[in-house]
C-alpha atoms as a PDB file:
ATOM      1  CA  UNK A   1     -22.582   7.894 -25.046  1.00  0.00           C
ATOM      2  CA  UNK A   2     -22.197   8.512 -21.762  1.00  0.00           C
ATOM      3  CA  UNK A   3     -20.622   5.235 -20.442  1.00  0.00           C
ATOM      4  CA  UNK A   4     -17.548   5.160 -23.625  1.00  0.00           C
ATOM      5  CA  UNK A   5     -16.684   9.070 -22.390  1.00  0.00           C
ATOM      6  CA  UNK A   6     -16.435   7.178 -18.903  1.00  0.00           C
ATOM      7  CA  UNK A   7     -14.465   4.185 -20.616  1.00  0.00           C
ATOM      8  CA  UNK A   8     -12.253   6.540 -22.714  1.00  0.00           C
ATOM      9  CA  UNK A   9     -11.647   8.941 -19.391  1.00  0.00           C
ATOM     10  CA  UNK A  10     -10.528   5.482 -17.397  1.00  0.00           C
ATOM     11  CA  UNK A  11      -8.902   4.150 -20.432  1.00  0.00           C
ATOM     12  CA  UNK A  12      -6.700   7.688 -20.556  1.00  0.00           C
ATOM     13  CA  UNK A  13      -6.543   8.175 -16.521  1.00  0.00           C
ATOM     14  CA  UNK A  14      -5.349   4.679 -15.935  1.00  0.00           C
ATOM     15  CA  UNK A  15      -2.456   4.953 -19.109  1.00  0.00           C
ATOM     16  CA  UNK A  16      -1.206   8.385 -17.664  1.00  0.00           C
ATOM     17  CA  UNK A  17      -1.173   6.212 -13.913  1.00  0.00           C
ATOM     18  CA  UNK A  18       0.718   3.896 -15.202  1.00  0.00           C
ATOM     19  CA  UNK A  19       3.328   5.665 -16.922  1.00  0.00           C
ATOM     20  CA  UNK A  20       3.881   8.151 -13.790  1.00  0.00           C
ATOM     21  CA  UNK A  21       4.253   4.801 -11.669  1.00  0.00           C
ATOM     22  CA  UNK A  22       7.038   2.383 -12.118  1.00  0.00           C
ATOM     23  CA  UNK A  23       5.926  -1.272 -14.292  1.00  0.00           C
ATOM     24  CA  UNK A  24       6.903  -3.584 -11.167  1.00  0.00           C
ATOM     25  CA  UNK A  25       8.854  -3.380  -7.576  1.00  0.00           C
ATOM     26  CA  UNK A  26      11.938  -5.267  -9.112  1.00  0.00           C
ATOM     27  CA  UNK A  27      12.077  -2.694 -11.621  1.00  0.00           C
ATOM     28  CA  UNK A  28      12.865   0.080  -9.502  1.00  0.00           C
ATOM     29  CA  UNK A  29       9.611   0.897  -6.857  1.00  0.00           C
ATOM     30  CA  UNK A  30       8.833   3.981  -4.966  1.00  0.00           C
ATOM     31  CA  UNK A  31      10.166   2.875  -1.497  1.00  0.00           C
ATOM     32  CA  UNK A  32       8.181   3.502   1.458  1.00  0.00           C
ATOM     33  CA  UNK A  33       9.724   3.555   5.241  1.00  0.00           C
ATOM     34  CA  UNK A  34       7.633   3.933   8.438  1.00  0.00           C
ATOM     35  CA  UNK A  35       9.114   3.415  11.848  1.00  0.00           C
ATOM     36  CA  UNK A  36       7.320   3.355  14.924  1.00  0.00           C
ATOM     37  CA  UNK A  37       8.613   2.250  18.485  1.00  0.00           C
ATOM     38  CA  UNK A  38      11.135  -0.778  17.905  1.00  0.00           C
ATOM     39  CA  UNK A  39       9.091  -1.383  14.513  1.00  0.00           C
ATOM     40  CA  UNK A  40       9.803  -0.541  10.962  1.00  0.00           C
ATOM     41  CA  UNK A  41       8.144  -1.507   7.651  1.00  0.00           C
ATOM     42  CA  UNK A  42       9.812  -0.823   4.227  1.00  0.00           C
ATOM     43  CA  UNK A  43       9.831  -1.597   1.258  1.00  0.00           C
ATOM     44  CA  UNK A  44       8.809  -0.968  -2.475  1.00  0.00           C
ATOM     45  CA  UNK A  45       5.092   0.038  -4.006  1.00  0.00           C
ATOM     46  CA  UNK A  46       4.386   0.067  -7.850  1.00  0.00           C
ATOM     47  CA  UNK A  47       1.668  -0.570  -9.896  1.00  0.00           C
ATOM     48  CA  UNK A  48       1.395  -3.554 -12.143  1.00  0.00           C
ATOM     49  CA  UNK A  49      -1.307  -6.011 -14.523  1.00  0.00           C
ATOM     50  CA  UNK A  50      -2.322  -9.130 -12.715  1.00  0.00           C
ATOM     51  CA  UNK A  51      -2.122 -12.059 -14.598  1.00  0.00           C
ATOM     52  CA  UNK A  52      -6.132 -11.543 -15.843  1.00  0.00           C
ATOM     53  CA  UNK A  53      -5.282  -8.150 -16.457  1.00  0.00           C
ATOM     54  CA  UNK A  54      -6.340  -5.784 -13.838  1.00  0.00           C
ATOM     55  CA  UNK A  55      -4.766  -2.418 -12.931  1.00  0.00           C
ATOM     56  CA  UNK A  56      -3.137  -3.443  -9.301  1.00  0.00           C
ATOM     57  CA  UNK A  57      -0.971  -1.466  -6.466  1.00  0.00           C
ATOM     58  CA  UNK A  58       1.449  -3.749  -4.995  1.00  0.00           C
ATOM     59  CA  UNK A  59       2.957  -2.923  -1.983  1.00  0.00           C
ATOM     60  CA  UNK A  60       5.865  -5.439  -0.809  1.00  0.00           C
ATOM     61  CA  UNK A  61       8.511  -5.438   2.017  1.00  0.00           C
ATOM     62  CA  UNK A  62       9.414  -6.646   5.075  1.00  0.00           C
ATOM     63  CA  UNK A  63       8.290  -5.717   8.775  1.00  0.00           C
ATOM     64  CA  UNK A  64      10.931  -5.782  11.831  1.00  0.00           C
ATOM     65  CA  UNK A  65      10.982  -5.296  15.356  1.00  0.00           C
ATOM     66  CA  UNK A  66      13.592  -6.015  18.269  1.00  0.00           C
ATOM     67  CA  UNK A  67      12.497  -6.233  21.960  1.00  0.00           C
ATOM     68  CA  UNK A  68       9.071  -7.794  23.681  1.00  0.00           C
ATOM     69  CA  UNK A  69       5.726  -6.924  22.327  1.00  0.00           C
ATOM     70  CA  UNK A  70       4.055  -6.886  18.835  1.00  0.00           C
ATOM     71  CA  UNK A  71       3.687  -4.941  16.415  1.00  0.00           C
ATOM     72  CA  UNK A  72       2.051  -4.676  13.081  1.00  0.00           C
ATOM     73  CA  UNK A  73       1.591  -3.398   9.751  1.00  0.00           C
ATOM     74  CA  UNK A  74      -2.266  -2.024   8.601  1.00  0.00           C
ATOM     75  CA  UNK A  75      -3.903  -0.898   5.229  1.00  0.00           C
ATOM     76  CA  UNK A  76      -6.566   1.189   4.913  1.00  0.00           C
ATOM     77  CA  UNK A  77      -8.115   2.188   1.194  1.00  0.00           C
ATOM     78  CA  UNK A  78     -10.610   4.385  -0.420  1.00  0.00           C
ATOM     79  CA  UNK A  79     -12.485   3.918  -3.181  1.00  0.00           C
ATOM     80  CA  UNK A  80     -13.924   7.082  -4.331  1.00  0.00           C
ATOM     81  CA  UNK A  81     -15.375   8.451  -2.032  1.00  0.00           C
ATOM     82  CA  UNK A  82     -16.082   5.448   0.344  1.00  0.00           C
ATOM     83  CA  UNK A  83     -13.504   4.630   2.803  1.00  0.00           C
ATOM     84  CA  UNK A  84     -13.251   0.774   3.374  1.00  0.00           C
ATOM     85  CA  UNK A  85     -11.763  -0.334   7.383  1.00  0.00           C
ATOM     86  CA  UNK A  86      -8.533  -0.684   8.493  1.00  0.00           C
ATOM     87  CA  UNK A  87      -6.990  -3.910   7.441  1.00  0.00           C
ATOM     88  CA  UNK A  88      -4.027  -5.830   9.144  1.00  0.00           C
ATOM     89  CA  UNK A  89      -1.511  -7.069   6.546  1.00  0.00           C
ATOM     90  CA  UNK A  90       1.657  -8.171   9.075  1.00  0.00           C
ATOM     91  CA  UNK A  91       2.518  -9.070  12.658  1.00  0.00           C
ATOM     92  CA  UNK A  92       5.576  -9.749  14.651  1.00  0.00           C
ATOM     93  CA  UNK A  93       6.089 -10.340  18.222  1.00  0.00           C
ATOM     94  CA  UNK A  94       9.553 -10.275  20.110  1.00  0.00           C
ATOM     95  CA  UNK A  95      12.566  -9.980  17.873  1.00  0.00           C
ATOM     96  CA  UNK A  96      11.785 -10.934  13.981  1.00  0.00           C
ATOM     97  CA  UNK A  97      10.423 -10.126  10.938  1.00  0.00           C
ATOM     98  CA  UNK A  98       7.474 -10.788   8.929  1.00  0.00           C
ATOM     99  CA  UNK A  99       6.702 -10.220   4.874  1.00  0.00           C
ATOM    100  CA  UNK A 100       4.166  -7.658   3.805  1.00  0.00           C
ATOM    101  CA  UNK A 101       2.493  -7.995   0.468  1.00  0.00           C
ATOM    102  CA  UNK A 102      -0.402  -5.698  -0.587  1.00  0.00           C
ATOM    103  CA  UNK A 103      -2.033  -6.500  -3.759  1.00  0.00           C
ATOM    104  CA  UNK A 104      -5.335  -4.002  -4.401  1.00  0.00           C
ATOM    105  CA  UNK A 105      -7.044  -3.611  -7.665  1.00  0.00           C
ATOM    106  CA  UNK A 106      -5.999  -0.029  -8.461  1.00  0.00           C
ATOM    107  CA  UNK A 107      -8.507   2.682 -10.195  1.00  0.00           C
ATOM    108  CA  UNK A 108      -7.551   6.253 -10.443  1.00  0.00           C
ATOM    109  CA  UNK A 109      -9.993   7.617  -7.706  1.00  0.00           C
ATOM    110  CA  UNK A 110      -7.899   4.641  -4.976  1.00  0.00           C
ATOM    111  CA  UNK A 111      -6.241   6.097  -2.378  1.00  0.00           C
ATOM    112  CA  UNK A 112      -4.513   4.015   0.059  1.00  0.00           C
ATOM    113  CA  UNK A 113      -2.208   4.348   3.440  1.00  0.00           C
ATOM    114  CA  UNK A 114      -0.476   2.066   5.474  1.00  0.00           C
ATOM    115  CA  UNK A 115       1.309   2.777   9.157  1.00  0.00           C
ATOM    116  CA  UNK A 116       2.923   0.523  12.051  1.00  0.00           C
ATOM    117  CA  UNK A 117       1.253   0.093  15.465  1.00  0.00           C
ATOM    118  CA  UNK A 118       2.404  -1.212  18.441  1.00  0.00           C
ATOM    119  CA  UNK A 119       0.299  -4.901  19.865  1.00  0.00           C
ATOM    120  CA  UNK A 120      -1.931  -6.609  16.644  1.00  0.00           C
ATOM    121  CA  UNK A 121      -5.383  -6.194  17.454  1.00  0.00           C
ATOM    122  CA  UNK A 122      -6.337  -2.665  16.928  1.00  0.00           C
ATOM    123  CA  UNK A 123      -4.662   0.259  14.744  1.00  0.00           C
ATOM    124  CA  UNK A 124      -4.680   2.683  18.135  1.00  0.00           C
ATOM    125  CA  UNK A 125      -1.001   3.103  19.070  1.00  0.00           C
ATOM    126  CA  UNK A 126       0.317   3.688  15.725  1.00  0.00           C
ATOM    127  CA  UNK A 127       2.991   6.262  13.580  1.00  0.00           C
ATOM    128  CA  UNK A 128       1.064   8.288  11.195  1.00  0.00           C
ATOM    129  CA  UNK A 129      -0.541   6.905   8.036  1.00  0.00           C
ATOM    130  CA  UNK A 130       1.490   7.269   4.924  1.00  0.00           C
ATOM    131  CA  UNK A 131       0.274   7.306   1.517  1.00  0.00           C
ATOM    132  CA  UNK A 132       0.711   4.426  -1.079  1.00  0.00           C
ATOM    133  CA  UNK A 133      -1.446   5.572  -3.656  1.00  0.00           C
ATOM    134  CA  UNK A 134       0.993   9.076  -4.427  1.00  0.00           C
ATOM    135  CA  UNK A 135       3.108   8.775  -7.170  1.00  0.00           C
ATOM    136  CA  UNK A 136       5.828  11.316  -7.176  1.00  0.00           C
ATOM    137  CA  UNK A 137       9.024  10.775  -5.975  1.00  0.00           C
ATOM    138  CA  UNK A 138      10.959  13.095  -3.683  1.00  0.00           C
END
């Protein structure tokens, strides 16, 4: 009894997700923006069925930078109550840009944050994590 009220909670949790989050990023996104130095990410983040049909946050845009140096683009999630390591997800040295895509199976207890930091090897010198995972707009 106890795992179909946990299926039925999920079931209901991940339907009221869902409908507070848009169906795909071409179909109108939340944006996201973070700037930090000579570095910006943004782009659009939405939730969306994979092909198999699993719940997933998708997190797409672009990553730019002018001048010398690197920068990059990191992901961190947690699941529950277990936070997973910082991931990198983009990198660009001198002047450019580079594509981010973020694709994360997405259950209602995920939380997730991305941020820019200057160099690619460590997320040290970096603007302040911003959420992916919050829905509301505004």
């Amino acid at each position: 009894m106890r795992a179909r009220t946990w299926a039925v909670a999920a079931a209901t949790a991940t339907a009221l997700i869902t409908a507070a989050a848009p169906a795909s990023a071409a179909g109108g996104g939340i944006p996201w923006s973070i700037t930090h130095g000579t570095a910006k990410a943004e782009g659009d983040r939405s939730l969306a069925r994979s092909a198999t049909g699993v719940l997933e946050l998708r997190v797409d845009g672009k990553l730019s930078r002018t001048g010398e140096g690197c920068s990059s683009v990191w992901v961190r999630f947690q699941f529950d109550m277990a936070p997973m390591p910082a991931r990198k997800q983009a990198q660009v040295c001198g002047d450019g840009t580079a594509d981010v895509n973020i694709r994360m199976s997405y259950m209602p207890t995920t939380t997730g944050y991305v941020t820019v930091c200057k160099g690619t090897e460590k997320p040290t010198d970096c603007a302040p994590w911003a959420s992916i995972s919050h829905w509301r707009r505004g």
